[in-house]
PDB file of N, CA and C in Angstrom:
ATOM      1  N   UNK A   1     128.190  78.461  78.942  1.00  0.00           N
ATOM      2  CA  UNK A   1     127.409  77.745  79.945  1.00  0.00           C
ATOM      3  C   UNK A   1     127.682  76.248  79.812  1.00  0.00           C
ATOM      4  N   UNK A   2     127.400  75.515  80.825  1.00  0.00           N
ATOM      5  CA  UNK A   2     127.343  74.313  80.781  1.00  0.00           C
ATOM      6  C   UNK A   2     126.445  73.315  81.155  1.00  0.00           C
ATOM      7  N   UNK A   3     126.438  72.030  80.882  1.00  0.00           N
ATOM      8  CA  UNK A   3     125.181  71.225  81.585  1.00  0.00           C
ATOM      9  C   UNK A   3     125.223  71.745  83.237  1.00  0.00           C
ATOM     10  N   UNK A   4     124.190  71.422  83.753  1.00  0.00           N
ATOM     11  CA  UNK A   4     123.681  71.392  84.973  1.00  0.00           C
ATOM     12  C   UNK A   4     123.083  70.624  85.399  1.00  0.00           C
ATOM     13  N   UNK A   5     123.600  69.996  86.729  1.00  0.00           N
ATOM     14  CA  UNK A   5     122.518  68.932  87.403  1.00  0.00           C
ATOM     15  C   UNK A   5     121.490  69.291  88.752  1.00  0.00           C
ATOM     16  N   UNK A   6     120.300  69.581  88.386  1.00  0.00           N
ATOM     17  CA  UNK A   6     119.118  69.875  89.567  1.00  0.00           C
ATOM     18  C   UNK A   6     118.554  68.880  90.317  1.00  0.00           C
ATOM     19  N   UNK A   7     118.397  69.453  91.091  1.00  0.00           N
ATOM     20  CA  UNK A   7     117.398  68.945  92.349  1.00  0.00           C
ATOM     21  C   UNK A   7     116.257  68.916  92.101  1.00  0.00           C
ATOM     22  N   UNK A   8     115.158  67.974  92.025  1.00  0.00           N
ATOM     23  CA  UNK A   8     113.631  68.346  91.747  1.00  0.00           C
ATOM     24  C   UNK A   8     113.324  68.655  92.956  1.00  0.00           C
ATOM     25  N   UNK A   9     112.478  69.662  93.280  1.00  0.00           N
ATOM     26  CA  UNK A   9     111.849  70.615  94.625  1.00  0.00           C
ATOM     27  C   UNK A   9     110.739  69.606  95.175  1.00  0.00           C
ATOM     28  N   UNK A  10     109.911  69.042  94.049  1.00  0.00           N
ATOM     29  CA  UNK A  10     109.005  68.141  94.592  1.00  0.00           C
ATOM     30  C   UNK A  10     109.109  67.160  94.866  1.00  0.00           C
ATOM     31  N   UNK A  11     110.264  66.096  93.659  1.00  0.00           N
ATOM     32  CA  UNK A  11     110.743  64.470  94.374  1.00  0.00           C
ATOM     33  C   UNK A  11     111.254  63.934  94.738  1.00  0.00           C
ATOM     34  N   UNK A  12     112.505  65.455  94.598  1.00  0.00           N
ATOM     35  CA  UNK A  12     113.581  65.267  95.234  1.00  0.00           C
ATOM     36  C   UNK A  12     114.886  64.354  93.750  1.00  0.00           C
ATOM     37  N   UNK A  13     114.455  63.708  93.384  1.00  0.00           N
ATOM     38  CA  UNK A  13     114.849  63.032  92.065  1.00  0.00           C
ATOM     39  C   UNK A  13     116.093  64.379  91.149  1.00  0.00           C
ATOM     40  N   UNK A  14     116.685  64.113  90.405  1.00  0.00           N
ATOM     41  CA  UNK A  14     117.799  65.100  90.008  1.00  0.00           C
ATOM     42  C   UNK A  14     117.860  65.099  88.200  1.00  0.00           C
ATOM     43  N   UNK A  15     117.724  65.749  87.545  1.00  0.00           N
ATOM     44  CA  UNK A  15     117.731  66.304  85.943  1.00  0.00           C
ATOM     45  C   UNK A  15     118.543  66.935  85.500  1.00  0.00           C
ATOM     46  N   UNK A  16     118.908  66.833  84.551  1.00  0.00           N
ATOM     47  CA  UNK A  16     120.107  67.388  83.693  1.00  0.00           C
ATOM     48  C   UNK A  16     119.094  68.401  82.999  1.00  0.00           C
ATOM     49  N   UNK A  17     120.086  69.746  83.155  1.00  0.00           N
ATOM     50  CA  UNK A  17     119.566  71.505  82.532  1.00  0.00           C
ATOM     51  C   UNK A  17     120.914  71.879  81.655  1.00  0.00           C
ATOM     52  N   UNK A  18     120.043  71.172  80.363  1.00  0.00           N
ATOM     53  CA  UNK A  18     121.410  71.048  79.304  1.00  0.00           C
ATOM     54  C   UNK A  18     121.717  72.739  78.498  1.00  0.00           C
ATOM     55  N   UNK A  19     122.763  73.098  78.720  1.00  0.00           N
ATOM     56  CA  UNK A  19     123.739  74.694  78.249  1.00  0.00           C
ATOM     57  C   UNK A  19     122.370  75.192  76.907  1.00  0.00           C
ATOM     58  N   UNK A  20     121.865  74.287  76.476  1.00  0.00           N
ATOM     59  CA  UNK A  20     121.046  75.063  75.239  1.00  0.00           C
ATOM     60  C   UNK A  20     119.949  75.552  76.049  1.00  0.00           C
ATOM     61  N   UNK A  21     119.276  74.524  76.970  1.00  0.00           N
ATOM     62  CA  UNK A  21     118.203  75.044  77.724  1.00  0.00           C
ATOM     63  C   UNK A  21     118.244  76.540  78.465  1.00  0.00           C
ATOM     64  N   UNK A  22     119.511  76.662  79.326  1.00  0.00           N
ATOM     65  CA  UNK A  22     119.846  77.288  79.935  1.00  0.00           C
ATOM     66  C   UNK A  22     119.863  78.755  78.917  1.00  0.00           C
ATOM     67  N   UNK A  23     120.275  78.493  78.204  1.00  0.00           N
ATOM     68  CA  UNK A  23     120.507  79.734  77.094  1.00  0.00           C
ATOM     69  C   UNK A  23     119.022  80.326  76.347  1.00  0.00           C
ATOM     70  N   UNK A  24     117.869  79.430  76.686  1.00  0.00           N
ATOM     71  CA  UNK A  24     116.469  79.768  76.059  1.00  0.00           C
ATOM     72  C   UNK A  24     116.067  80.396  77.009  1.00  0.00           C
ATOM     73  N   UNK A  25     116.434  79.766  77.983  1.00  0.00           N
ATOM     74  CA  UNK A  25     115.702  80.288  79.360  1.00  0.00           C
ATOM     75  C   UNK A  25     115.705  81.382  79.882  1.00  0.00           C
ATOM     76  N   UNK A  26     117.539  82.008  79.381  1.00  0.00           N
ATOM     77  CA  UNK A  26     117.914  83.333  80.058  1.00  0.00           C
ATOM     78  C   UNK A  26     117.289  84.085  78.859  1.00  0.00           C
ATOM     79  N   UNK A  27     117.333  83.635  78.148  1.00  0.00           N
ATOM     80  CA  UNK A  27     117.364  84.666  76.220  1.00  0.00           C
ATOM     81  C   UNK A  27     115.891  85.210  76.858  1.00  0.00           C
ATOM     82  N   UNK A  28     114.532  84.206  77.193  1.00  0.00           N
ATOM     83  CA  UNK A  28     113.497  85.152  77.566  1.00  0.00           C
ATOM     84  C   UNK A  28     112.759  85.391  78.843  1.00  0.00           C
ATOM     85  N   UNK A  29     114.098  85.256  79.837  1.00  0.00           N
ATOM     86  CA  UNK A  29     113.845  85.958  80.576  1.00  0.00           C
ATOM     87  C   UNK A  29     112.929  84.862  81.829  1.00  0.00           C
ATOM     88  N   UNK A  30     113.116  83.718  81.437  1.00  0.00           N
ATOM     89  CA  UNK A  30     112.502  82.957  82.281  1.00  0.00           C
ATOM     90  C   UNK A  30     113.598  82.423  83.776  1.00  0.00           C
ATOM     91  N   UNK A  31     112.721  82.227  85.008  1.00  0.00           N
ATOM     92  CA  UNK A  31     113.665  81.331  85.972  1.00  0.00           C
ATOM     93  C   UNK A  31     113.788  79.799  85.452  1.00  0.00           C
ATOM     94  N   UNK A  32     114.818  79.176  85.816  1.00  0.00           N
ATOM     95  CA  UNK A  32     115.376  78.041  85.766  1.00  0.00           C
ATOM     96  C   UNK A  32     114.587  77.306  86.697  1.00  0.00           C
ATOM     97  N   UNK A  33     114.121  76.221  86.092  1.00  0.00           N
ATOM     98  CA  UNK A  33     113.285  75.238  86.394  1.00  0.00           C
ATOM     99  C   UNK A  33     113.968  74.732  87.899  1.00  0.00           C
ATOM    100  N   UNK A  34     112.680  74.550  88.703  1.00  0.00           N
ATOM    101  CA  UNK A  34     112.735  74.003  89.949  1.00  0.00           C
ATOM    102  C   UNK A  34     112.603  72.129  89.965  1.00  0.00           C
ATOM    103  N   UNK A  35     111.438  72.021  89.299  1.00  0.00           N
ATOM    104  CA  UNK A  35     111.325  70.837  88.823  1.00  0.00           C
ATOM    105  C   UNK A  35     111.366  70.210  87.597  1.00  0.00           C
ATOM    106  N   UNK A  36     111.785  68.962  87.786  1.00  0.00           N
ATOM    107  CA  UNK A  36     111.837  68.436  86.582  1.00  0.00           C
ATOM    108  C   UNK A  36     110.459  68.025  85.931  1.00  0.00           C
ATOM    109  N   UNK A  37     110.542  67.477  84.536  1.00  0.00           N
ATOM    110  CA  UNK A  37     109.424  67.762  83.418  1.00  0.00           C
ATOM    111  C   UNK A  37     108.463  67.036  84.059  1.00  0.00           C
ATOM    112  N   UNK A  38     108.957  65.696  84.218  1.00  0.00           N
ATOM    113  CA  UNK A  38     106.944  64.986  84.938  1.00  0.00           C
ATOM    114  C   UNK A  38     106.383  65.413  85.802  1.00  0.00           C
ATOM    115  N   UNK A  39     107.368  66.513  86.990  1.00  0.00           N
ATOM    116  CA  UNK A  39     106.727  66.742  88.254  1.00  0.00           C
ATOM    117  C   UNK A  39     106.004  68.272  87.303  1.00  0.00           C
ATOM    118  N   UNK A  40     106.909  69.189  86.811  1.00  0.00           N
ATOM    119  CA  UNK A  40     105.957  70.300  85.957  1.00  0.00           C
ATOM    120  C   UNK A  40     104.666  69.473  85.400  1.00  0.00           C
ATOM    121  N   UNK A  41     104.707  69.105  84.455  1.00  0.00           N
ATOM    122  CA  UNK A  41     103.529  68.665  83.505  1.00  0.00           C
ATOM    123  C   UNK A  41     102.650  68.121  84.675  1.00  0.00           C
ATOM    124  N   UNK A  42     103.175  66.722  85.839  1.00  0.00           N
ATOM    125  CA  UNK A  42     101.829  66.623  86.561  1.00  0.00           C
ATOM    126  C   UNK A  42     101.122  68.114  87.140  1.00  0.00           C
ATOM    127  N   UNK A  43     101.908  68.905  87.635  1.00  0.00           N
ATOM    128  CA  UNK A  43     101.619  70.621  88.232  1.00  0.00           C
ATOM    129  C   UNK A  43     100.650  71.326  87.672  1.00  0.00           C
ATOM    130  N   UNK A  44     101.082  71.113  86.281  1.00  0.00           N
ATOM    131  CA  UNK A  44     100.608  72.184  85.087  1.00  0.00           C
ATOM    132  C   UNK A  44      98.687  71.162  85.166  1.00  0.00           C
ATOM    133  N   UNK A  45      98.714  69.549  85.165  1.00  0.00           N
ATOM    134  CA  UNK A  45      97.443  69.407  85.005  1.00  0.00           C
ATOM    135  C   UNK A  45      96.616  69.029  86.178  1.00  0.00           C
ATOM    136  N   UNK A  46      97.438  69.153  87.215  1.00  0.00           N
ATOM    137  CA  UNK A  46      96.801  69.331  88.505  1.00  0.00           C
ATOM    138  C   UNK A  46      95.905  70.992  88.177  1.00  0.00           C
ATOM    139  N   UNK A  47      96.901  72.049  87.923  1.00  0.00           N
ATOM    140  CA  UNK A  47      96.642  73.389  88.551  1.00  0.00           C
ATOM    141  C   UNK A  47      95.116  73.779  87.144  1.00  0.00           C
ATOM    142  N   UNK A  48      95.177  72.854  85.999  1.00  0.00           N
ATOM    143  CA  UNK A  48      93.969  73.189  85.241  1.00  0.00           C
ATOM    144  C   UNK A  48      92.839  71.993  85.153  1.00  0.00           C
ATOM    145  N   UNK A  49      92.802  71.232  86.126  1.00  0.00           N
ATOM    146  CA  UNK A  49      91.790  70.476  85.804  1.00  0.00           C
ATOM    147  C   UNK A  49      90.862  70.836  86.765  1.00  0.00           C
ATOM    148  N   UNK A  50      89.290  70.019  86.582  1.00  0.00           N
ATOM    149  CA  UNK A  50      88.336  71.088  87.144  1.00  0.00           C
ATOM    150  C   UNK A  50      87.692  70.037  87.993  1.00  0.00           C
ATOM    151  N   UNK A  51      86.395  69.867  88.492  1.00  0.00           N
ATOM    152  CA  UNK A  51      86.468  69.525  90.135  1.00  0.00           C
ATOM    153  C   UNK A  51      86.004  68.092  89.806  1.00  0.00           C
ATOM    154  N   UNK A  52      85.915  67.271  88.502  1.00  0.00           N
ATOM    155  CA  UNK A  52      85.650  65.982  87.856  1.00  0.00           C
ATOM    156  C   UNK A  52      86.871  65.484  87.731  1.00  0.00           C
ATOM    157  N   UNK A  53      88.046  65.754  87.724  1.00  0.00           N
ATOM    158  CA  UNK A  53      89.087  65.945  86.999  1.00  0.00           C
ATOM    159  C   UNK A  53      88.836  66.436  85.370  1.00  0.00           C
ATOM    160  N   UNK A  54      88.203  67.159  84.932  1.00  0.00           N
ATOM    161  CA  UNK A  54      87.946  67.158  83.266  1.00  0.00           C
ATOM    162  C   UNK A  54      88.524  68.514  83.184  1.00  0.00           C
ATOM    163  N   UNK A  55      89.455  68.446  82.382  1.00  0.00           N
ATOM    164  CA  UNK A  55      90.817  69.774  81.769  1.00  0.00           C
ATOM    165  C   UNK A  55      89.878  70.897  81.634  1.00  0.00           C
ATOM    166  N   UNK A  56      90.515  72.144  81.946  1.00  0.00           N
ATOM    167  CA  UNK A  56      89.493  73.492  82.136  1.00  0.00           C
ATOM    168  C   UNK A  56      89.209  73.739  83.045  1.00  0.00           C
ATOM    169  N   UNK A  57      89.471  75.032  83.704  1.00  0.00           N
ATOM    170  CA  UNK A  57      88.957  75.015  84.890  1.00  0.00           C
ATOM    171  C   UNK A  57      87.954  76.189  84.587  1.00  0.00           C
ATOM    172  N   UNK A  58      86.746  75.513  85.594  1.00  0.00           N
ATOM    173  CA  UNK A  58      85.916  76.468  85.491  1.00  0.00           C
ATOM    174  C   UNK A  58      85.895  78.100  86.139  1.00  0.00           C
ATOM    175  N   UNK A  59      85.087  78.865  85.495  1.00  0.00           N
ATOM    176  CA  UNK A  59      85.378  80.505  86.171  1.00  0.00           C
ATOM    177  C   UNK A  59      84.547  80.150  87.421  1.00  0.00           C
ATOM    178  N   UNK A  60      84.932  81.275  87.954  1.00  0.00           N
ATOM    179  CA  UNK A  60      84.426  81.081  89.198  1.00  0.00           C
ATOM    180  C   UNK A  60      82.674  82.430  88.811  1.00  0.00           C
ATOM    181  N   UNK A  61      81.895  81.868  89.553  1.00  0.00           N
ATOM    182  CA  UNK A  61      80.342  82.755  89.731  1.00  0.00           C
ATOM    183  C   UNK A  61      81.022  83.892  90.723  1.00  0.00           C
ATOM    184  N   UNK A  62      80.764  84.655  91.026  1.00  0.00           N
ATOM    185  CA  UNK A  62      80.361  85.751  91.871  1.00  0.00           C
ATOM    186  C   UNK A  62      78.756  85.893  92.014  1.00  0.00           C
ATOM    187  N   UNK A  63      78.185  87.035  93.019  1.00  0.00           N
ATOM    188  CA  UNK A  63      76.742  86.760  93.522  1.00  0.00           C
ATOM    189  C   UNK A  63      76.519  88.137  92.866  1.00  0.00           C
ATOM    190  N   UNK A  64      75.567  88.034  92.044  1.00  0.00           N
ATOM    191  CA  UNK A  64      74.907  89.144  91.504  1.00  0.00           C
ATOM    192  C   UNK A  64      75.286  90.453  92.395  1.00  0.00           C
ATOM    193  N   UNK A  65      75.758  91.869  92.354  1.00  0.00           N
ATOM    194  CA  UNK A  65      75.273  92.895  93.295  1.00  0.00           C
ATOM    195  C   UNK A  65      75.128  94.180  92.085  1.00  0.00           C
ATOM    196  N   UNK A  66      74.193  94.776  92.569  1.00  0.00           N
ATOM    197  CA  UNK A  66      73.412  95.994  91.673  1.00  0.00           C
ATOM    198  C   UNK A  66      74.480  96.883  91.396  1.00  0.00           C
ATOM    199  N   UNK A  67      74.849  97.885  90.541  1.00  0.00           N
ATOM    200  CA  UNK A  67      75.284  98.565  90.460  1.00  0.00           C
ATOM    201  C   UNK A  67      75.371  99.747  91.200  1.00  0.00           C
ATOM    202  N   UNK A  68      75.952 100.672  91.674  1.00  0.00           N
ATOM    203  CA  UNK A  68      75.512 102.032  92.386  1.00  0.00           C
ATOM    204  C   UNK A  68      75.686 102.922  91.083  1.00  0.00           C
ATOM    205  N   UNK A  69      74.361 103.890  91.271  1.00  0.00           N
ATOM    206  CA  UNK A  69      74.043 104.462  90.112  1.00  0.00           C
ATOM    207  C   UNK A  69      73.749 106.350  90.980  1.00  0.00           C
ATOM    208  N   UNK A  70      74.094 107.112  90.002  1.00  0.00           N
ATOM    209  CA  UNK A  70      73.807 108.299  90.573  1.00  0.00           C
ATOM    210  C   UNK A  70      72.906 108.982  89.541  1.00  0.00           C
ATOM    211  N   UNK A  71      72.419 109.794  90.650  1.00  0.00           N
ATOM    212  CA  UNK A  71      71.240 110.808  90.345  1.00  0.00           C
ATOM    213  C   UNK A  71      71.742 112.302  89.607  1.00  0.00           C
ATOM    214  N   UNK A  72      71.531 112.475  88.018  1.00  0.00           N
ATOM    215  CA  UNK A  72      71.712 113.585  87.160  1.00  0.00           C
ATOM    216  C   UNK A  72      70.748 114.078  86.642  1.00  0.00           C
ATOM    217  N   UNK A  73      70.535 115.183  86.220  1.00  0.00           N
ATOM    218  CA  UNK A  73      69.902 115.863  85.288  1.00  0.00           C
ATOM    219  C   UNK A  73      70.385 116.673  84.294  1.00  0.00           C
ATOM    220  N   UNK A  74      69.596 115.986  83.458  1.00  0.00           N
ATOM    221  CA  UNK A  74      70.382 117.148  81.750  1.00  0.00           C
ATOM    222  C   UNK A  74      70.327 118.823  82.076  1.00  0.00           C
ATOM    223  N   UNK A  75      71.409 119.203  81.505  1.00  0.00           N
ATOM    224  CA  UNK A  75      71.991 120.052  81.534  1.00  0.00           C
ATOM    225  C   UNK A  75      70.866 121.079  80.678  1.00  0.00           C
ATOM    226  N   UNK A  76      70.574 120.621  79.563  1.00  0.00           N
ATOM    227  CA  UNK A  76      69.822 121.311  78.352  1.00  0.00           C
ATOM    228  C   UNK A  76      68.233 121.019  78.550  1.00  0.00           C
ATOM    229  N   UNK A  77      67.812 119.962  79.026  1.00  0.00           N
ATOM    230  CA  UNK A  77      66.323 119.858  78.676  1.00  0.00           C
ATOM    231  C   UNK A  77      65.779 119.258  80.122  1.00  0.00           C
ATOM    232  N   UNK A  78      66.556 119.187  80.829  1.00  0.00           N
ATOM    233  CA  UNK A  78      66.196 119.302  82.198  1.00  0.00           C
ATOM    234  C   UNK A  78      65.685 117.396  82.770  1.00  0.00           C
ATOM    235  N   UNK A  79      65.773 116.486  81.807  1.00  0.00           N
ATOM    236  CA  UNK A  79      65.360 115.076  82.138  1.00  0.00           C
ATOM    237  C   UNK A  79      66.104 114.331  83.550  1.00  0.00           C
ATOM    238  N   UNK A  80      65.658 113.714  83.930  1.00  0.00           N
ATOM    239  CA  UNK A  80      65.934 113.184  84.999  1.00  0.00           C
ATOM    240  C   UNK A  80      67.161 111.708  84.439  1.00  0.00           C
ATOM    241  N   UNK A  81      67.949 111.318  84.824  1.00  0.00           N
ATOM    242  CA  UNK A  81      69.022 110.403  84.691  1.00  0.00           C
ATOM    243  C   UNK A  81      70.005 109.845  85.423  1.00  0.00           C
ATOM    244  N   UNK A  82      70.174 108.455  85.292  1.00  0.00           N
ATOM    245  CA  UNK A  82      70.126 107.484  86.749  1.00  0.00           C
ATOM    246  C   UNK A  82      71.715 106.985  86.048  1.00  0.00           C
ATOM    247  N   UNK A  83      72.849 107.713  86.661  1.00  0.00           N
ATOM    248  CA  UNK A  83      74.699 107.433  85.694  1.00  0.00           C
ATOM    249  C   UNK A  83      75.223 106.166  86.586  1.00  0.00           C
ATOM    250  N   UNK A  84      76.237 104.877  86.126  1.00  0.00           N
ATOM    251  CA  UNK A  84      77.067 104.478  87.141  1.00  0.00           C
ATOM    252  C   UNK A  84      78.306 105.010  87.693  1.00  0.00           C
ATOM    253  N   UNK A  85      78.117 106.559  87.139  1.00  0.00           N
ATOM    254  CA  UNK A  85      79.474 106.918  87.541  1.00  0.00           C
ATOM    255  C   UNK A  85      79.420 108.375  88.238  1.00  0.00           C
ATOM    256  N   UNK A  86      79.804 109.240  89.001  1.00  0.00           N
ATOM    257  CA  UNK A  86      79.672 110.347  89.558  1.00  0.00           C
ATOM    258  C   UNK A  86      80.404 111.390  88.755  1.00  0.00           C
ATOM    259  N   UNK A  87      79.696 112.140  87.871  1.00  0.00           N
ATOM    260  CA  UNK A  87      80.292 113.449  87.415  1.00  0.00           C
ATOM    261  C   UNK A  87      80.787 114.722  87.768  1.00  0.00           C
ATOM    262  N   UNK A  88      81.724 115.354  87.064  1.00  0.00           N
ATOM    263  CA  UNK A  88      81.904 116.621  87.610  1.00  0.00           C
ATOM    264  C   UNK A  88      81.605 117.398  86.833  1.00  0.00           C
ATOM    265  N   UNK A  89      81.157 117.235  85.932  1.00  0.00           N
ATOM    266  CA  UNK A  89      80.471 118.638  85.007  1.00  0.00           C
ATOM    267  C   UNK A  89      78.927 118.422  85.009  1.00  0.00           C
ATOM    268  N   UNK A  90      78.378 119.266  84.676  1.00  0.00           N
ATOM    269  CA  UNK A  90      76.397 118.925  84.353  1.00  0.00           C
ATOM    270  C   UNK A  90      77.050 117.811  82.959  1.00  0.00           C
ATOM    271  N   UNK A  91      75.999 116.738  82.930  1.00  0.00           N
ATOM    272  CA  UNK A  91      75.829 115.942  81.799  1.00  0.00           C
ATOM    273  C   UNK A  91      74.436 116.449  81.351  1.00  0.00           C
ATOM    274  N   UNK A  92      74.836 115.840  79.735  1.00  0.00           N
ATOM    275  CA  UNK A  92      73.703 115.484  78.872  1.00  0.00           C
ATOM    276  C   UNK A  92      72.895 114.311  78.574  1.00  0.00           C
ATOM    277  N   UNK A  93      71.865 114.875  78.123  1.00  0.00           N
ATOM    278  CA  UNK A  93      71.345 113.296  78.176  1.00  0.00           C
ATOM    279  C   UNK A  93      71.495 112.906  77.008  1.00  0.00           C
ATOM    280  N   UNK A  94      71.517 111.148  76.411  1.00  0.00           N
ATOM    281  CA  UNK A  94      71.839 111.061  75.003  1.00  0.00           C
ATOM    282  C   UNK A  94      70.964 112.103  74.068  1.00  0.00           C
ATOM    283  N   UNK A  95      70.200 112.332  74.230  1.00  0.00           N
ATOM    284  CA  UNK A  95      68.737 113.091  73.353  1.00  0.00           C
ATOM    285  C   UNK A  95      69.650 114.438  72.764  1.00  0.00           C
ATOM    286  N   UNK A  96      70.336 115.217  74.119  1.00  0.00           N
ATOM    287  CA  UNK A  96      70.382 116.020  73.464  1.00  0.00           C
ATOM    288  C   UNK A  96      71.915 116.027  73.231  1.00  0.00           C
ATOM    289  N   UNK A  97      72.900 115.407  73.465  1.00  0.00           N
ATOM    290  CA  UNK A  97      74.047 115.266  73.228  1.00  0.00           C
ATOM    291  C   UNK A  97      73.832 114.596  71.879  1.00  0.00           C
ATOM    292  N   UNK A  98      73.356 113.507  70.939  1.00  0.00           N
ATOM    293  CA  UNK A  98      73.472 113.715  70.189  1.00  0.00           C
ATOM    294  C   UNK A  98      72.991 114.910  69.091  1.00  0.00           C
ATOM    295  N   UNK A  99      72.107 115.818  69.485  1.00  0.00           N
ATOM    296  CA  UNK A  99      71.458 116.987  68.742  1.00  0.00           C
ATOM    297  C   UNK A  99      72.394 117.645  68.832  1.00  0.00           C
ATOM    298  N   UNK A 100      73.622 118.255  69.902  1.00  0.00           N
ATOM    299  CA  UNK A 100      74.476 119.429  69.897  1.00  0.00           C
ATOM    300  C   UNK A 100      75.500 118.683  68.633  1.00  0.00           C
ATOM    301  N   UNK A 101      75.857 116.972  69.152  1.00  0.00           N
ATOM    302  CA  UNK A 101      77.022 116.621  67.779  1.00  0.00           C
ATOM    303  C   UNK A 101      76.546 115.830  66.543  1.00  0.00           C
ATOM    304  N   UNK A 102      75.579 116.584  66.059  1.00  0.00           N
ATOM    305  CA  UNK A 102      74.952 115.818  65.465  1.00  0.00           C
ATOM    306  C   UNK A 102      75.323 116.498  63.422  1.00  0.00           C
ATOM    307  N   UNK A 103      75.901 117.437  63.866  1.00  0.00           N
ATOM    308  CA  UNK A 103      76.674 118.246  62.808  1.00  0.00           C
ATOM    309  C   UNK A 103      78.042 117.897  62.659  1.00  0.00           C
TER     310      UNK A 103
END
């Protein structure tokens, strides 16, 4: 391989992609840089700073919503039980599922 001279995508400005780089880059599997390092690094702390500019970006909230829960009854002792998930066999309830594996 040899040096290479790029185009920066964002300033247009041009960087040398020296044969060692090139050789890290392919070794894991990465694409070859579009931009050069100040326009990356400004990118990189544009894309993590948070709405103060202060590094971190925050998670985002979602709005509370209830779970959907289904209506079971134990198999063995007949209790009433409220699952988030829809079964296909009769369930147990903990009470008596741990009593059957409780040996």
């Amino acid at each position: 391989m040899q040096d290479a001279t790029i185009n920066c995508a964002a300033c247009g400005g041009s960087f040398l992609f020296t044969a060692s780089e090139q050789g890290y880059y392919a070794e894991r599997g990465f694409q070859f840089p579009k931009r050069c390092r100040p326009c990356r690094q400004t990118r990189r702390r544009s894309r993590h700073s948070g709405p103060s500019g202060i590094s971190g970006a925050l998670p985002t909230v979602r709005p509370y919503q209830p779970r959907e829960t289904h209506e079971a009854n134990c198999v063995d002792c007949g209790d009433d039980m409220r699952l988030p998930f829809r079964l296909q066999s009769p369930p147990r309830c903990p009470k008596c599922f741990l009593q059957e594996h409780a040996d």
